[in-house]
N, C-alpha and C. Protein backbone atom coordinates (compact mmCIF):
# COMPACT_ATOMS: atom_id res chain seq x y z
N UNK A 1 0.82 -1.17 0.00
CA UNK A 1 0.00 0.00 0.00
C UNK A 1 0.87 1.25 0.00
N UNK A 2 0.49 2.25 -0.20
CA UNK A 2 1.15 3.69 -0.40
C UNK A 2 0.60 4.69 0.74
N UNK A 3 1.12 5.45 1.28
CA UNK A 3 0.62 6.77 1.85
C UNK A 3 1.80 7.69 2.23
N UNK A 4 0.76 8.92 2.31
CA UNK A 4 1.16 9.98 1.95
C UNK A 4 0.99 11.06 2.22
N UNK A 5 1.64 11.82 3.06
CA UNK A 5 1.42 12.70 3.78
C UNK A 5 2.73 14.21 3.86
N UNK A 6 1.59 15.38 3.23
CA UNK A 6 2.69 16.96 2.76
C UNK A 6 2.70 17.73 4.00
N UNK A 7 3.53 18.29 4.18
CA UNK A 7 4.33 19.23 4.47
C UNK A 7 4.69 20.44 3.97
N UNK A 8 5.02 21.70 4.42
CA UNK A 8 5.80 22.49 3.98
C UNK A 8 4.98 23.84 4.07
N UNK A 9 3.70 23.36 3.70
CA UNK A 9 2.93 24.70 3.23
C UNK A 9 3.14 26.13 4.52
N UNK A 10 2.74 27.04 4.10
CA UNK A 10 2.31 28.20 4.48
C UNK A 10 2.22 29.29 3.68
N UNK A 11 2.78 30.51 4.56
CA UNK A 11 2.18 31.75 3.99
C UNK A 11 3.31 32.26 3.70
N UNK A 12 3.65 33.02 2.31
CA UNK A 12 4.52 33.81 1.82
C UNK A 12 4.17 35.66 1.09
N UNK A 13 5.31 36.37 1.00
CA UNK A 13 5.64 37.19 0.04
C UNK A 13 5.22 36.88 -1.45
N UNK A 14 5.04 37.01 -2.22
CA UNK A 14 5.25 37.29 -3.46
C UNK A 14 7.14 37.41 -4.09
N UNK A 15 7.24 36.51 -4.46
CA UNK A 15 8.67 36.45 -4.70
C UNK A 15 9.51 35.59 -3.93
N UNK A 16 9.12 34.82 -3.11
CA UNK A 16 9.43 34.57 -1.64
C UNK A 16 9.36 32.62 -2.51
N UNK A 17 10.00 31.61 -1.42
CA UNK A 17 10.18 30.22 -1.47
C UNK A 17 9.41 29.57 -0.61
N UNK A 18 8.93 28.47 -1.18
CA UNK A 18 8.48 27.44 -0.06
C UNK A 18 8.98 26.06 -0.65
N UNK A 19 9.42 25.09 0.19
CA UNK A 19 9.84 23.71 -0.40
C UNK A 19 8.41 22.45 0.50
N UNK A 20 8.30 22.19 -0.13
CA UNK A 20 6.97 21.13 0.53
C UNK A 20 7.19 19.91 0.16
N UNK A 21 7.12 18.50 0.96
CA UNK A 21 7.63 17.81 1.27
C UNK A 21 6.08 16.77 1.04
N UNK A 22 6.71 15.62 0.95
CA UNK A 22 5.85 14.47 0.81
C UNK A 22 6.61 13.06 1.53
N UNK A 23 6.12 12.93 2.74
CA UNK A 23 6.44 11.98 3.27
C UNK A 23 5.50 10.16 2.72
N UNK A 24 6.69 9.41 2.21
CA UNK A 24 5.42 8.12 1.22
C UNK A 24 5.78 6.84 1.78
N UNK A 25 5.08 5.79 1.64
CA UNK A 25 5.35 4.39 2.00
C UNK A 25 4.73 3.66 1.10
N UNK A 26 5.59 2.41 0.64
CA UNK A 26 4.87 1.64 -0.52
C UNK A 26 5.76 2.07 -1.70
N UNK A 27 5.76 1.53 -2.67
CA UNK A 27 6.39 1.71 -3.99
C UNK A 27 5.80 1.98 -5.53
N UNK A 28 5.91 2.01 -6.39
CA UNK A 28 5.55 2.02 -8.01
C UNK A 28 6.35 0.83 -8.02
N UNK A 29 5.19 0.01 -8.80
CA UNK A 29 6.09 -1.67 -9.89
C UNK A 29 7.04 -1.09 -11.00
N UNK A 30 6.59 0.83 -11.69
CA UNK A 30 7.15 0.44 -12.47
C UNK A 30 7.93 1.70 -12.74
N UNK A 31 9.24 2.05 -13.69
CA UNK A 31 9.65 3.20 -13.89
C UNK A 31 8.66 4.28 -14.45
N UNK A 32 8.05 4.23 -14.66
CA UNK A 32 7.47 5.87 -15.47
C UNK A 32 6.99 6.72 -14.44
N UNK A 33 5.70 7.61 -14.38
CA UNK A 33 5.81 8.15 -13.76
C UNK A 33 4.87 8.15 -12.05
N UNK A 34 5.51 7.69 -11.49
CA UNK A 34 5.06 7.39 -10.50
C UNK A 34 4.44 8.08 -9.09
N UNK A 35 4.80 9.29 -9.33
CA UNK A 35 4.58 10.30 -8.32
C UNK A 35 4.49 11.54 -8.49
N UNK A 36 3.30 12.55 -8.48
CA UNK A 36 3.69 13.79 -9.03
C UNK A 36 2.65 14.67 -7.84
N UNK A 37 3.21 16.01 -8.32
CA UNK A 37 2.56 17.10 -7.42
C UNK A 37 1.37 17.44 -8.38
N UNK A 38 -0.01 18.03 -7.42
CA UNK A 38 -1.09 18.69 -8.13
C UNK A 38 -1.69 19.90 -6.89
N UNK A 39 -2.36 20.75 -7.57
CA UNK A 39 -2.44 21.71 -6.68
C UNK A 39 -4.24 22.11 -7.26
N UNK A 40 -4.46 22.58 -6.28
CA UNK A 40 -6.42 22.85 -6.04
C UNK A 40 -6.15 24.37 -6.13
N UNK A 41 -6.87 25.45 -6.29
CA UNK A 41 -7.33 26.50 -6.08
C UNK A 41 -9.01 26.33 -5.23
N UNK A 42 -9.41 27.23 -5.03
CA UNK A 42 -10.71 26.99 -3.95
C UNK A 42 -11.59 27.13 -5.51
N UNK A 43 -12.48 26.27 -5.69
CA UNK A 43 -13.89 26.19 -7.06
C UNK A 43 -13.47 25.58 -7.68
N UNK A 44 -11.68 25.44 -8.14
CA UNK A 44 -10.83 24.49 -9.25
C UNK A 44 -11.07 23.33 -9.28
N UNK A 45 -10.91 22.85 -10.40
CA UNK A 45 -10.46 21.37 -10.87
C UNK A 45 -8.73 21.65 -10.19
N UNK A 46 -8.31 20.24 -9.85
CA UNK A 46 -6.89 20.22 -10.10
C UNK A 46 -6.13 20.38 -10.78
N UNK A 47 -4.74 20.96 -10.73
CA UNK A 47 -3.88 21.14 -12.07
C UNK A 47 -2.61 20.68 -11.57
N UNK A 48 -1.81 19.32 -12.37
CA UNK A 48 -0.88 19.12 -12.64
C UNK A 48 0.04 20.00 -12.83
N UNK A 49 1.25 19.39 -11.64
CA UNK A 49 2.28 21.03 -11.51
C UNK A 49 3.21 20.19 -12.07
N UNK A 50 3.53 18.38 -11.63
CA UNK A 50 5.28 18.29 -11.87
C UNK A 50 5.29 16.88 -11.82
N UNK A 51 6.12 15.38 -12.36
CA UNK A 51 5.53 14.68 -11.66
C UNK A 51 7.23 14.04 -11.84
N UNK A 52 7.63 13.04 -11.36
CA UNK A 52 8.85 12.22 -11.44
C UNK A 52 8.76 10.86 -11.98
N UNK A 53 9.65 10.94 -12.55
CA UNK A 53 9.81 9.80 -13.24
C UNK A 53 11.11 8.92 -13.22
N UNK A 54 11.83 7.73 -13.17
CA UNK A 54 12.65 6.85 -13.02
C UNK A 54 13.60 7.07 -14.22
N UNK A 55 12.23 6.99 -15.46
CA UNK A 55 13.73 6.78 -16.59
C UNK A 55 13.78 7.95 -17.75
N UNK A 56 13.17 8.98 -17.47
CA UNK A 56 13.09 10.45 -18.32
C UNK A 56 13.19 11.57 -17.51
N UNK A 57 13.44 12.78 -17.92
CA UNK A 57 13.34 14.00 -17.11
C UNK A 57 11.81 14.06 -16.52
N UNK A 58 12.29 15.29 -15.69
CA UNK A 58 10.50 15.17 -14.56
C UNK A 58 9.62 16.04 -15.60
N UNK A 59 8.95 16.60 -15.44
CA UNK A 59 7.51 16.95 -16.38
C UNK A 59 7.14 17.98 -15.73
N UNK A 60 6.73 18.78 -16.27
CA UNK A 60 6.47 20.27 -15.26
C UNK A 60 5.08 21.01 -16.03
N UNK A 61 4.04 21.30 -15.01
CA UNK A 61 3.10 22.31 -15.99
C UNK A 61 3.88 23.58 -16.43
N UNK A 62 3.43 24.44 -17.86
CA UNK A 62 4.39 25.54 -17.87
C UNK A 62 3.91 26.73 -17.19
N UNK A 63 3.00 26.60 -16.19
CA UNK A 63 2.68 27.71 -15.59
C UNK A 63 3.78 27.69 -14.23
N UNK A 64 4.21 26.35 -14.19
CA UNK A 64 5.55 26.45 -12.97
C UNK A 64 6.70 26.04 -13.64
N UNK A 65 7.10 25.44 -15.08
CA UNK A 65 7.84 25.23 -15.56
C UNK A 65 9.37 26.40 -15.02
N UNK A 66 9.89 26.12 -14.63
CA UNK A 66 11.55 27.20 -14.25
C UNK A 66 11.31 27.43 -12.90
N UNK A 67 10.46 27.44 -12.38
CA UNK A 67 10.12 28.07 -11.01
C UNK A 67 10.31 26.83 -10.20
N UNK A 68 9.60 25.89 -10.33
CA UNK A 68 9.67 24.83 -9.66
C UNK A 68 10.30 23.42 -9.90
N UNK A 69 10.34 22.73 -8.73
CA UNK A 69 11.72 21.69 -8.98
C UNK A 69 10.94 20.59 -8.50
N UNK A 70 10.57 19.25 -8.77
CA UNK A 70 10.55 18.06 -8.22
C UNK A 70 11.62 17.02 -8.04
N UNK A 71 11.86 16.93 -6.85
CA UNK A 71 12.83 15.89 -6.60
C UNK A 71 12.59 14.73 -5.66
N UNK A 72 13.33 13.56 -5.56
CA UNK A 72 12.92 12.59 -4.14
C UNK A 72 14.18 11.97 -3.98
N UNK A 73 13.87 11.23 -2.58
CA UNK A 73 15.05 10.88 -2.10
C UNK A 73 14.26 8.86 -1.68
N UNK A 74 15.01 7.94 -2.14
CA UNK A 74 14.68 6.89 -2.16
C UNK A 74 14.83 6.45 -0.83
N UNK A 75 15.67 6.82 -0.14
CA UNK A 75 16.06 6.43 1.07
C UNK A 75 15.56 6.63 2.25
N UNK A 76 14.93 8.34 2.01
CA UNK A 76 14.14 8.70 2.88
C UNK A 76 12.67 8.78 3.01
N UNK A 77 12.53 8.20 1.86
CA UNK A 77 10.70 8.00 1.21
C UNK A 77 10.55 9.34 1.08
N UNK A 78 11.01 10.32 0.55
CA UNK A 78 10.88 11.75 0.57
C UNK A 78 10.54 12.21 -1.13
N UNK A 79 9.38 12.98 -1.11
CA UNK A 79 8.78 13.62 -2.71
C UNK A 79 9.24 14.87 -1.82
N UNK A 80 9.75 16.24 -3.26
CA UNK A 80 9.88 17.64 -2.43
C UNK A 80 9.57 17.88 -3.55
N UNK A 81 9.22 19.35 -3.42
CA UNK A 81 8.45 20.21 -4.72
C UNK A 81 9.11 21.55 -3.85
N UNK A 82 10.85 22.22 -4.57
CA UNK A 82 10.85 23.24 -4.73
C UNK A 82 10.49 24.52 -5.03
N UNK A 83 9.57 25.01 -4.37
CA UNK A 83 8.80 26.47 -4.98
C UNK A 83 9.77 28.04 -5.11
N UNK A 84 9.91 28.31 -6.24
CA UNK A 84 10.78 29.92 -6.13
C UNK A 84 9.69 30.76 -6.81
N UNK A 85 10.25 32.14 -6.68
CA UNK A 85 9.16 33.24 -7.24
C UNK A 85 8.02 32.86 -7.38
N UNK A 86 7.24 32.73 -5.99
CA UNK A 86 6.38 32.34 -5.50
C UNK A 86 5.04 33.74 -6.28
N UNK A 87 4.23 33.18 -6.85
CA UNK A 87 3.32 34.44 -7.22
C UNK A 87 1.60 34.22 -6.61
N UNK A 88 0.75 35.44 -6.42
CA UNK A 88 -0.45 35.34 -5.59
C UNK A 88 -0.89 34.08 -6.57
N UNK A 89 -1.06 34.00 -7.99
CA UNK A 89 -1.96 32.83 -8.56
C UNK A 89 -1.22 31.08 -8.46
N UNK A 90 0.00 31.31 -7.39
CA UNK A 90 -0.01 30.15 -6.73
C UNK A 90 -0.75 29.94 -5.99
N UNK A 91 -1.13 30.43 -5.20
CA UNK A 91 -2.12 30.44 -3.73
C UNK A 91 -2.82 29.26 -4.07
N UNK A 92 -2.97 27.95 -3.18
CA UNK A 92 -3.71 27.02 -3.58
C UNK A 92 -3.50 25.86 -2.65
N UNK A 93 -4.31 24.67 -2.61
CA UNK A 93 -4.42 23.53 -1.79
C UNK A 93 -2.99 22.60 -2.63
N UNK A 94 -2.04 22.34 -2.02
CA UNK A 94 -1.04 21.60 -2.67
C UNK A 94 -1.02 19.90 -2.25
N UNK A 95 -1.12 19.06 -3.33
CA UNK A 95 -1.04 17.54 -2.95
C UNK A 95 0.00 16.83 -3.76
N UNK A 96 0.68 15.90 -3.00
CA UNK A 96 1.35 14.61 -3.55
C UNK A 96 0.26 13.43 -4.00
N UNK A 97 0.56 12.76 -5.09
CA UNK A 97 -0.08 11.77 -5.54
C UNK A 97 0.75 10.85 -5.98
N UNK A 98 0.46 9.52 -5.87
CA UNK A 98 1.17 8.75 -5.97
C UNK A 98 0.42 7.31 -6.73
N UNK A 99 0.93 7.03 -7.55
CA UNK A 99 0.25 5.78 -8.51
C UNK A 99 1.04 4.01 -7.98
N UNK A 100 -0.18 3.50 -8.26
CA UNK A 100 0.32 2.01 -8.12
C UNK A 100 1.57 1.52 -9.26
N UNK A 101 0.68 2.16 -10.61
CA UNK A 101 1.56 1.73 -12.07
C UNK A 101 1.42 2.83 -12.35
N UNK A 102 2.74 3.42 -12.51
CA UNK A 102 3.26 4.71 -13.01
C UNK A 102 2.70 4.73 -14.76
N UNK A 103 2.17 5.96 -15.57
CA UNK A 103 1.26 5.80 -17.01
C UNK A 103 2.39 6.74 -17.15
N UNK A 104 2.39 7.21 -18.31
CA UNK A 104 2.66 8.15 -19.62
C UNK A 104 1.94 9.51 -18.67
N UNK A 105 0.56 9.32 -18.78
CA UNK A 105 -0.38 10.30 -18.47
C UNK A 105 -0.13 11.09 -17.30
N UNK A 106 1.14 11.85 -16.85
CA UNK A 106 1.36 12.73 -15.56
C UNK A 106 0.27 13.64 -15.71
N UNK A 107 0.41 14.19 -16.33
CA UNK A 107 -0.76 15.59 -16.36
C UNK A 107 -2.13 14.92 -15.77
N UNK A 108 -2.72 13.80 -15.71
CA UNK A 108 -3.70 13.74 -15.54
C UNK A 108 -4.03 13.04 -14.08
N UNK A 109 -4.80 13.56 -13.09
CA UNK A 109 -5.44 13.20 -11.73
C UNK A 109 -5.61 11.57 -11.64
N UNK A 110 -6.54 11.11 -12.77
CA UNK A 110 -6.90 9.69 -12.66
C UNK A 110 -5.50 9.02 -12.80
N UNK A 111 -4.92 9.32 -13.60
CA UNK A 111 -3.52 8.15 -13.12
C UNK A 111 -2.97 7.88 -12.19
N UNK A 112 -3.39 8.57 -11.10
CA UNK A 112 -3.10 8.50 -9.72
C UNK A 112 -4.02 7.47 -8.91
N UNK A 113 -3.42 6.86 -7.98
CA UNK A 113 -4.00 6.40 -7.07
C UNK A 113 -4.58 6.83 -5.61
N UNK A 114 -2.99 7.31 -5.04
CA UNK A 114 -3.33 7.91 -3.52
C UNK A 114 -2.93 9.08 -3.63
N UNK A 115 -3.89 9.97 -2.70
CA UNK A 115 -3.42 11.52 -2.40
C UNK A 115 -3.04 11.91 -0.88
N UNK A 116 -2.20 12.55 -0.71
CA UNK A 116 -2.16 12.99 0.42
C UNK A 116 -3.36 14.32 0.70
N UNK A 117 -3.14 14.54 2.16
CA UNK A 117 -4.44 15.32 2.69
C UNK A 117 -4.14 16.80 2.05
N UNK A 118 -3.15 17.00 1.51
CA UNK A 118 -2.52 18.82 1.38
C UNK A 118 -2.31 19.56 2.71
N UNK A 119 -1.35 20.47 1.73
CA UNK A 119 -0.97 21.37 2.53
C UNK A 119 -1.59 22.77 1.78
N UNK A 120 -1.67 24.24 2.33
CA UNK A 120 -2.11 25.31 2.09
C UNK A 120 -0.66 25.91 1.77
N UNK A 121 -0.95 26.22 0.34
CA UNK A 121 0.18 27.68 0.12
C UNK A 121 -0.61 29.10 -0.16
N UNK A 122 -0.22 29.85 1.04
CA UNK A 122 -0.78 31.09 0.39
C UNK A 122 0.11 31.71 0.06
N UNK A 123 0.05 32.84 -1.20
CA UNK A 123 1.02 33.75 -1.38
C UNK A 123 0.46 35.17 -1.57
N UNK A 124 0.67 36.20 -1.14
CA UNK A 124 0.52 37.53 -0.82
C UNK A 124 1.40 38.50 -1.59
């Protein structure tokens, strides 16, 4: 089984960093993409920010494309989602998701399996 639980959030500047954290248990069977960040606005659908992958570069929406970084650490069961030049139309519910069988399909919610509860980024 998988779970999953973020970290990191709060309240920033405009211009300002936050790094948010995904603590996971359980694995992906397979290399592709197995784990990615998505973020809520309050009325939103979700939107695919970033997701990681084993055997290609990570995948980034281009509304965070340069700004933001996905990385993990195998050892420590650790997903992080580097945030820089943090802007107000970040402001949003931030989640880790994590798939049984990693798809092609990052951008999309249903390829996911488990979500963590989120964390709140506001930015000001």
């Amino acid at each position: 089984h998988v779970q999953l639980v973020e970290s990191g959030g709060g309240s920033v500047q405009a211009g300002g960093s936050l790094r948010l954290s995904c603590q996971y248990s359980g694995t992906c069977v397979n290399s592709r993409y197995c784990m990615g960040w998505f973020r809520q606005a309050s009325g939103k659908e979700p939107e695919a920010l970033a997701s990681i992958s084993d055997v290609t570069a990570p995948r980034y929406a281009a509304s965070v494309q340069g700004r933001f970084t996905i990385s993990r650490s195998y050892d420590t069961r650790t997903l992080w989602l580097q945030m820089n030049s943090l802007r107000p139309e970040d402001t949003a519910m931030y989640y880790c998701a994590a798939a049984i069988y990693g798809r092609d399909r990052w951008w999309s919610a249903n390829a996911y399996d488990y979500w963590g509860q989120g964390t709140q980024v506001t930015v000001s």
